[in-house]
Structures are given as C-alpha cells and as structure tokens.
Protein backbone atom coordinates (compact mmCIF):
# COMPACT_ATOMS: atom_id res chain seq x y z
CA UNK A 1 11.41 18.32 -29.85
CA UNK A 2 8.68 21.13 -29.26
CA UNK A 3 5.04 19.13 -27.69
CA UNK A 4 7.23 16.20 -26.52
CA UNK A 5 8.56 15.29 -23.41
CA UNK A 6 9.70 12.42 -21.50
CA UNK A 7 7.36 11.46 -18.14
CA UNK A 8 9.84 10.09 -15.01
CA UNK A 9 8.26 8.58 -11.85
CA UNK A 10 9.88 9.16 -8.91
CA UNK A 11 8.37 7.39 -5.89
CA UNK A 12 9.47 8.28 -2.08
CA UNK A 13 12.12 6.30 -0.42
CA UNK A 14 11.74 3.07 -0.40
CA UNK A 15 12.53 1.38 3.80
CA UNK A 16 16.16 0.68 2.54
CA UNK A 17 16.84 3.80 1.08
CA UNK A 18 14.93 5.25 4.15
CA UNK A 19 17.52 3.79 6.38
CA UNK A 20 20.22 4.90 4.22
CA UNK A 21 19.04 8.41 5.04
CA UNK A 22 18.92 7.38 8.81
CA UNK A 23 22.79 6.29 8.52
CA UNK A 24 21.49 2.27 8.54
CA UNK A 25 23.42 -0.06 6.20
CA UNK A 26 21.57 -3.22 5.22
CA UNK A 27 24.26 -5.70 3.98
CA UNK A 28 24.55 -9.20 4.60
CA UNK A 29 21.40 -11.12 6.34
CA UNK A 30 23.38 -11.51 9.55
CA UNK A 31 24.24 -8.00 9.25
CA UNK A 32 20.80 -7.26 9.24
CA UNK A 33 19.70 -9.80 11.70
CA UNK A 34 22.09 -8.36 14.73
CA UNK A 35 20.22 -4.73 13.42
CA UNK A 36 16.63 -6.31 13.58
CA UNK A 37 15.66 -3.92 17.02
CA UNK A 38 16.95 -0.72 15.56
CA UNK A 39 15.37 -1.58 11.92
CA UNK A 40 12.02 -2.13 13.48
CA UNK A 41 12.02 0.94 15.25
CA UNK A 42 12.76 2.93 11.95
CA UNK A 43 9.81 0.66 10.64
CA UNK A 44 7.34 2.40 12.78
CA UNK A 45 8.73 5.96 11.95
CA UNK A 46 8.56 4.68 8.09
CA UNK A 47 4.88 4.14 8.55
CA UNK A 48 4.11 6.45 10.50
CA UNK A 49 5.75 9.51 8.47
CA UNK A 50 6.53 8.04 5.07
CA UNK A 51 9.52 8.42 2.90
CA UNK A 52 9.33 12.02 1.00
CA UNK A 53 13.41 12.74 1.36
CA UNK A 54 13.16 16.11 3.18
CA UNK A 55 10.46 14.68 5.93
CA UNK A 56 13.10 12.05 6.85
CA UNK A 57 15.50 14.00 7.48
CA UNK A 58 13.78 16.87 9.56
CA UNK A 59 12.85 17.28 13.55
CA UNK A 60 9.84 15.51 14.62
CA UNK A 61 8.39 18.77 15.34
CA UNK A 62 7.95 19.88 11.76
CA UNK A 63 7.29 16.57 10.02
CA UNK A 64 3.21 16.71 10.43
CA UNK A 65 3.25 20.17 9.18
CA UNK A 66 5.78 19.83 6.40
CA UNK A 67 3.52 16.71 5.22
CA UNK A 68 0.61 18.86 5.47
CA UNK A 69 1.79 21.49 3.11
CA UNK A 70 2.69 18.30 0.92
CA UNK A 71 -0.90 17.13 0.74
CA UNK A 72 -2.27 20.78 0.28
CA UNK A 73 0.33 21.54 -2.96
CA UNK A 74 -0.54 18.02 -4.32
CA UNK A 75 -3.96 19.18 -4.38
CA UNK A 76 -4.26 22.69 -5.58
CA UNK A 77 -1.20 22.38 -8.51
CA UNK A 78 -0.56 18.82 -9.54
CA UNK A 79 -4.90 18.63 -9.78
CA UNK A 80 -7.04 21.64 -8.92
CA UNK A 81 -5.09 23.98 -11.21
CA UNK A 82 -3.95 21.51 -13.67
CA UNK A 83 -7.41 19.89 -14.43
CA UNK A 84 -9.53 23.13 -13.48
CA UNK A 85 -11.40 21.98 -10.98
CA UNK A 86 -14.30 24.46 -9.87
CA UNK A 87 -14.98 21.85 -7.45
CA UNK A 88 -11.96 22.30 -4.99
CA UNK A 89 -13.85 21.57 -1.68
CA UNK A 90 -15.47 18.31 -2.76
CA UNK A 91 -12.18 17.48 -4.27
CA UNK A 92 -10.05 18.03 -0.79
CA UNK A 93 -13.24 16.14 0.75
CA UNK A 94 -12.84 12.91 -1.59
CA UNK A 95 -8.65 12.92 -1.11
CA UNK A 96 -9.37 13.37 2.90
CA UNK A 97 -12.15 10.42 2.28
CA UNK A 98 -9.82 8.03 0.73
CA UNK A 99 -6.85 8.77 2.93
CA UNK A 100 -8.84 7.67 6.12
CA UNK A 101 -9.95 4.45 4.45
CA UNK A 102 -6.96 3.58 2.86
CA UNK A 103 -5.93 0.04 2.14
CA UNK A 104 -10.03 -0.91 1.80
CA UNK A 105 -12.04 -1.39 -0.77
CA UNK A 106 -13.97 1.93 -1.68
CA UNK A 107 -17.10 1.48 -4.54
CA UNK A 108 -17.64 4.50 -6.33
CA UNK A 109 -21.30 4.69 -5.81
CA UNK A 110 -20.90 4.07 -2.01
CA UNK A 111 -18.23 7.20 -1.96
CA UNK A 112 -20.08 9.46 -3.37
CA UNK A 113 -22.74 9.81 -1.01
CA UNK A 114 -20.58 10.88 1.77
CA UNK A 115 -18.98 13.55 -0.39
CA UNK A 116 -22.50 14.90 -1.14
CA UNK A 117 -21.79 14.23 -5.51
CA UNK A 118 -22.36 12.56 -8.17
CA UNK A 119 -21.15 9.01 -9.62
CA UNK A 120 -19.73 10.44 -12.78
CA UNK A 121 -17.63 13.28 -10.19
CA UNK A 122 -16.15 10.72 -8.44
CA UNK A 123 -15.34 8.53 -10.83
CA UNK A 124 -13.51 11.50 -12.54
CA UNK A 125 -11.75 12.98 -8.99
CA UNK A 126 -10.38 9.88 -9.05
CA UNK A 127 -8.96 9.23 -12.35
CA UNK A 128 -7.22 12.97 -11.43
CA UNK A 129 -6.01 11.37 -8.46
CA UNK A 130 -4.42 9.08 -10.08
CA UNK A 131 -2.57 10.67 -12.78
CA UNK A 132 -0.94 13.04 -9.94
CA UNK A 133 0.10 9.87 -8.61
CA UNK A 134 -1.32 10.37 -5.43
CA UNK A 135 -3.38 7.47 -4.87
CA UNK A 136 -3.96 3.97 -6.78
CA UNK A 137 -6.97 2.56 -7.32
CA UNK A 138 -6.47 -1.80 -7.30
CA UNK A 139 -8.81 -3.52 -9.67
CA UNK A 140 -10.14 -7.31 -7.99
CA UNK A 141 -8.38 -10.54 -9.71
CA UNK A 142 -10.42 -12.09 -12.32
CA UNK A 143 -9.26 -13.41 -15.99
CA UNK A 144 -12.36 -11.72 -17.38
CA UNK A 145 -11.50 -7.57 -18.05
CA UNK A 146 -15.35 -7.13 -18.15
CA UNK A 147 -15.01 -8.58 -14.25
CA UNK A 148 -12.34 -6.44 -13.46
CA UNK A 149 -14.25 -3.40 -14.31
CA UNK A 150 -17.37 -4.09 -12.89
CA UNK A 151 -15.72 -4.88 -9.42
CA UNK A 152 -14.95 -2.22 -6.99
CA UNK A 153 -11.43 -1.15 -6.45
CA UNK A 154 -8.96 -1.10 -3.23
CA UNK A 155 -7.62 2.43 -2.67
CA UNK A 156 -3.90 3.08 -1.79
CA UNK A 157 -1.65 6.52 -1.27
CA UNK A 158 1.64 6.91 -2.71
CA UNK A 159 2.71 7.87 0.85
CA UNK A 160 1.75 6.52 4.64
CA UNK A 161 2.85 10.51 6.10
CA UNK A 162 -0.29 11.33 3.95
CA UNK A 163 -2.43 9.72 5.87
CA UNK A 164 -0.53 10.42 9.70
CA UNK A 165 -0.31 14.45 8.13
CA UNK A 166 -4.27 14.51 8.89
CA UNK A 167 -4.30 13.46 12.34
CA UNK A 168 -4.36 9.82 12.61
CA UNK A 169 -2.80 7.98 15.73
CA UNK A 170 -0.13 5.13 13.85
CA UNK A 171 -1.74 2.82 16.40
CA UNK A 172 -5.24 3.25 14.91
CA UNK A 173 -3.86 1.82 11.44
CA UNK A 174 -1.09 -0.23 11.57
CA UNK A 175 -2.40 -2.99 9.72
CA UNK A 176 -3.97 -0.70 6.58
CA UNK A 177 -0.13 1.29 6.93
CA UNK A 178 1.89 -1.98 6.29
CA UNK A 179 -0.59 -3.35 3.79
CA UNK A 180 0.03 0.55 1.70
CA UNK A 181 3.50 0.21 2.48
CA UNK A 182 3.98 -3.69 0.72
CA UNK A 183 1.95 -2.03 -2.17
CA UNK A 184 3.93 0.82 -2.84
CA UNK A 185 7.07 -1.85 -2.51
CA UNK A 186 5.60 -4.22 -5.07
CA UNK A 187 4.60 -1.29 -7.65
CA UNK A 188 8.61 -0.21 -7.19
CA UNK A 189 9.47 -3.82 -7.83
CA UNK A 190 7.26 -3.62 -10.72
CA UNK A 191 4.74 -6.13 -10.44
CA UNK A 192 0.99 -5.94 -11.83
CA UNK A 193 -1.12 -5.91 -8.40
CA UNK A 194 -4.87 -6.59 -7.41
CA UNK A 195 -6.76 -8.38 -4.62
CA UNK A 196 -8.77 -10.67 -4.31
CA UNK A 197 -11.82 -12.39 -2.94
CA UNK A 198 -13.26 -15.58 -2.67
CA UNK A 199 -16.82 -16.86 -3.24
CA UNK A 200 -17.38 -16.71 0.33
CA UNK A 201 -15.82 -13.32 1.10
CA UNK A 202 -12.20 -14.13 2.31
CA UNK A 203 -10.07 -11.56 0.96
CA UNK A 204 -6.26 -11.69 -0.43
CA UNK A 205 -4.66 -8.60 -0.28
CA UNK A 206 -2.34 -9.07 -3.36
CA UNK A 207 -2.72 -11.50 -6.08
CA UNK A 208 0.91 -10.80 -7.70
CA UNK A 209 1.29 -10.67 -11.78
CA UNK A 210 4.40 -10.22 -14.19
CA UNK A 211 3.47 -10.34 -17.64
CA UNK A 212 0.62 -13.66 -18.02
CA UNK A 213 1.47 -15.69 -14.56
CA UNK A 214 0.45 -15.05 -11.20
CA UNK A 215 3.93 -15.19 -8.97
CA UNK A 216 2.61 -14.86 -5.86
CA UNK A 217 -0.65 -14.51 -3.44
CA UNK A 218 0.02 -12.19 -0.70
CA UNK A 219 -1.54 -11.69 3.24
CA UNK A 220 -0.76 -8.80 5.34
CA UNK A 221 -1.66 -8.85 8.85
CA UNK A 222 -0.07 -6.98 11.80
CA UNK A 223 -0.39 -9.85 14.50
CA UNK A 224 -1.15 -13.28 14.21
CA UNK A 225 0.06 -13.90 17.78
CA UNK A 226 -3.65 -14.85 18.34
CA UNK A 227 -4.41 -18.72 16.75
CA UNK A 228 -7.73 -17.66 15.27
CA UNK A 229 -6.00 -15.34 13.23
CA UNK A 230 -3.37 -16.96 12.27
CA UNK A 231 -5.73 -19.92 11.10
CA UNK A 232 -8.15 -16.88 9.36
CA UNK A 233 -4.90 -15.29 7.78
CA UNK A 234 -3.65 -19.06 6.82
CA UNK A 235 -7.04 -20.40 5.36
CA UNK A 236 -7.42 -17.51 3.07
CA UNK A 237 -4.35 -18.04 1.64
CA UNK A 238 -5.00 -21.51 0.93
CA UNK A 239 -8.33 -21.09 -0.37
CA UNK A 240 -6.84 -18.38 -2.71
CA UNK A 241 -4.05 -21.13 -3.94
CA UNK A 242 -7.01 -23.87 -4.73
CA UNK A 243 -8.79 -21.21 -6.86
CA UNK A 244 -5.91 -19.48 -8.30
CA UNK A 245 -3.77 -22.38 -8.44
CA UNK A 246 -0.52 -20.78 -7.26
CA UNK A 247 1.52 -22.16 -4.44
CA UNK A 248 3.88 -19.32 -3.49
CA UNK A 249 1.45 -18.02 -0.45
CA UNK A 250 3.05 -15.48 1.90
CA UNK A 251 1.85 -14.15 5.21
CA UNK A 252 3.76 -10.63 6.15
CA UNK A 253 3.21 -9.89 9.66
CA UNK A 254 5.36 -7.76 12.27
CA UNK A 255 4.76 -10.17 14.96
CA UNK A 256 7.46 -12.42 13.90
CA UNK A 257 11.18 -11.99 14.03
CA UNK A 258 12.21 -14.37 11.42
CA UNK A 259 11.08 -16.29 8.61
CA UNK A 260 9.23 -19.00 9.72
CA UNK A 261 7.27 -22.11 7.57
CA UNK A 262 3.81 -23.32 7.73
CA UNK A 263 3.61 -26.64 6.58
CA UNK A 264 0.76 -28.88 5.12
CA UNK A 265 -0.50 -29.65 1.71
CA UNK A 266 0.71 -26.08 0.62
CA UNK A 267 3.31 -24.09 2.61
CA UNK A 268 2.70 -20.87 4.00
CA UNK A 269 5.58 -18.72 4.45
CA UNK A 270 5.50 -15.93 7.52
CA UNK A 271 7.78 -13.51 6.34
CA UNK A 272 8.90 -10.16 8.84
CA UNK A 273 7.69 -7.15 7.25
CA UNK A 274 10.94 -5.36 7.90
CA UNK A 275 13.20 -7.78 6.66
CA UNK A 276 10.73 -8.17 3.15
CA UNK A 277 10.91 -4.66 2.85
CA UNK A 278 14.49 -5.48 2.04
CA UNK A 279 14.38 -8.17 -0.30
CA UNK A 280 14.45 -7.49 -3.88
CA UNK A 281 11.47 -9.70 -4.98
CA UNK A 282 8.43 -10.86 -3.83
CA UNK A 283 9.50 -13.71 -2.03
C-alpha cells in the first residue's frame, strides 16, 4: 500500500556463517574440536575485518579500502543526506570518535567536547547513528527507567572492519573487538543487552534479558592467563550475581581452549570465544 513499507535488518555474517564463506563446516562438537587451530585463525581475521559478505571474500589487499568506502557511504547516504545534516565534518568526527573507543562507555557531555559541539548535537548524531544501524548505544542495568536514562551508555559498531578500516593495529584492541563481536552475537540471538556496574566500580559487560528475567551476566576478557586477572574477571562476576541475583556467570576469553568450570559458592564458566560464537544461546 502507497506510505507503507516493511523495515528488514540484515546484520553482517555472523563467525559461522563467516566460515561458511571461508569453506569451514561447523558440525558436531568433535568436528569442531579437531578444527579448533584453523577456527581460531579465522577468529582473528573475523575481528580484525568483520563480516560484510563481499569483504570476506576479497584479497587482503583491498579489504581496508573496500571497508573504507563502506564507512564513507554509511555516512554521507544512510545519514548526511537522509537527515540533512549541514554538519557533515563534526558528524564524520563523532562516528571516527566512537569507532576508536568502541566497547567503552562514552557520556554525552564528555564527547562533545572533543568534537568541539554541543550536548543537544551529540545527543542527536547519535540517535542518527543509530537508526542507520551503525552503532548501538547500551543503556547501564538498573530496574528503575529513570536510572537507565540518566546513566551513560556503552558504544558498539555493527561491524569490527569499521573500526580496523581507520587504521587500527588488531593487536591494539583485541579485548574491545571480542567484547563488539559477543554484542553483535547476542543482539542476533535476540536478547535485551546492557552492562553493568557495581557500587564500587567493577564493571559487567553484559547483563543478559529476554522478556522480565535476567538469563545471564556476561565477562569478556582476552587473557586471563595472568591470576590477578582471572581473580578481577572472576570477582566481578560474582559480585554482579549477589546484586543481581543470577547464577548463570560466564567468562569468554581466547586464552582457553575448552570449556572449563570455576567452582565455589557460584560457578563460573570459562567459555572459548570461538567455540561460543557457535552456540546458539547464551550459554
């Protein structure tokens, strides 16, 4: 009918589909256990260039530059033109601002001043930003809305090449890439997502929601081969489950090859990031 239409989201590949497109099947878990060394190296290419089909697929050569022109057409036709935007330098500024700090939490008021505008501009670059889809903006957990809103949000891209497209070395990031990459993997799986962060400052990465109960409290960390973080990573986790009161605590790492158990009064589980990355829920 004439004024109506019908919105579809279509995300990037997700690591299985990626692998798909690399000729990988991922079958049975022994299947993918004898695979482990060849997955994991496709992991680091996954975070490192993301999963938009056609970069997958091409020579190394021409990924960076094919992501760039992805960035630059996000911006000028799916915002800049859509949303006429006079603006179009601060705008590129803000997108370039939250790519470098992605996976952190970003107040509005402390943004701004680096981009050289206002509150109320940033506040509505963003909400642009996030009707193209191109990045998310995660509210902190509390059961008051009024809380939610006051807090300052975590920023995440719909894409890791994003981010690797302006220049960044993956072994600057790898941490803030995996944490973007479970995010992206729990909005697919279509869970409500926010973080959170104790009274003392320890911060969860993902306090995991469908519909009124809280499934899940998530910790990303790219090596816990050193005990103090481990115990850091651990303790966070616990605190979370005392204050939220859920007991399904995982700790996604890629310093482990399989799924190992952390027992005590509340079990943590270490999961592999490539192998969760496969898994159909949040477990």
């Amino acid at each position: 009918m004439t004024g109506r239409h019908l919105d579809v989201a279509v995300m990037p590949l997700s690591f299985r589909e990626f692998l798909g497109f690399k000729g990988v099947g991922c079958g049975s878990e022994p299947s993918m256990t004898k695979q482990r060394h060849l997955i994991r190296n496709y992991l680091r290419e996954f975070l490192e260039s993301g999963g938009f089909p056609k970069a997958t697929l091409v020579e190394k050569s021409q990924k960076m530059p094919l992501l760039q022109t992805y960035l630059s057409d996000v911006l000028m036709k799916d915002i800049i033109r859509r949303f006429k935007i006079r603006e179009a330098g601060r705008l590129e500024a803000l997108a370039k601002y939250y790519l470098t700090n992605t996976a952190t939490v970003q107040p509005f008021n402390r943004v701004r001043v680096p981009i050289g505008v206002s509150l109320d501009t940033v506040q509505r670059f963003s909400a642009h930003f996030s009707a193209a889809g191109l990045f998310y903006f995660v509210s902190k957990f509390a059961y008051s809305l009024k809380e939610q809103m006051l807090n300052p949000r975590k920023v995440y891209t719909i894409d890791t090449g994003l981010r690797a497209a302006m220049g960044f070395r993956f072994s600057e990031d790898r941490g803030r890439l995996m944490e973007n990459a479970v995010f992206i993997e729990l909005l697919r799986r279509g869970y409500e997502v926010f973080y959170w962060k104790s009274p003392n400052s320890r911060e969860i990465d993902f306090v995991i929601k469908k519909g009124r109960a809280i499934e899940a409290l998530i910790q990303v960390c790219d090596d816990i081969d050193h005990p103090q973080t481990r115990r850091r990573e651990v303790d966070a986790l616990l605190e979370a489950s005392k204050h939220l009161r859920c007991n399904r605590l995982l700790l996604i790492t890629d310093s482990v090859d399989a799924e190992e158990k952390i027992k005590g009064r509340r079990t943590v589980t270490l999961a592999p990031l490539w192998r969760w990355l496969l898994r159909d829920n949040c477990d």
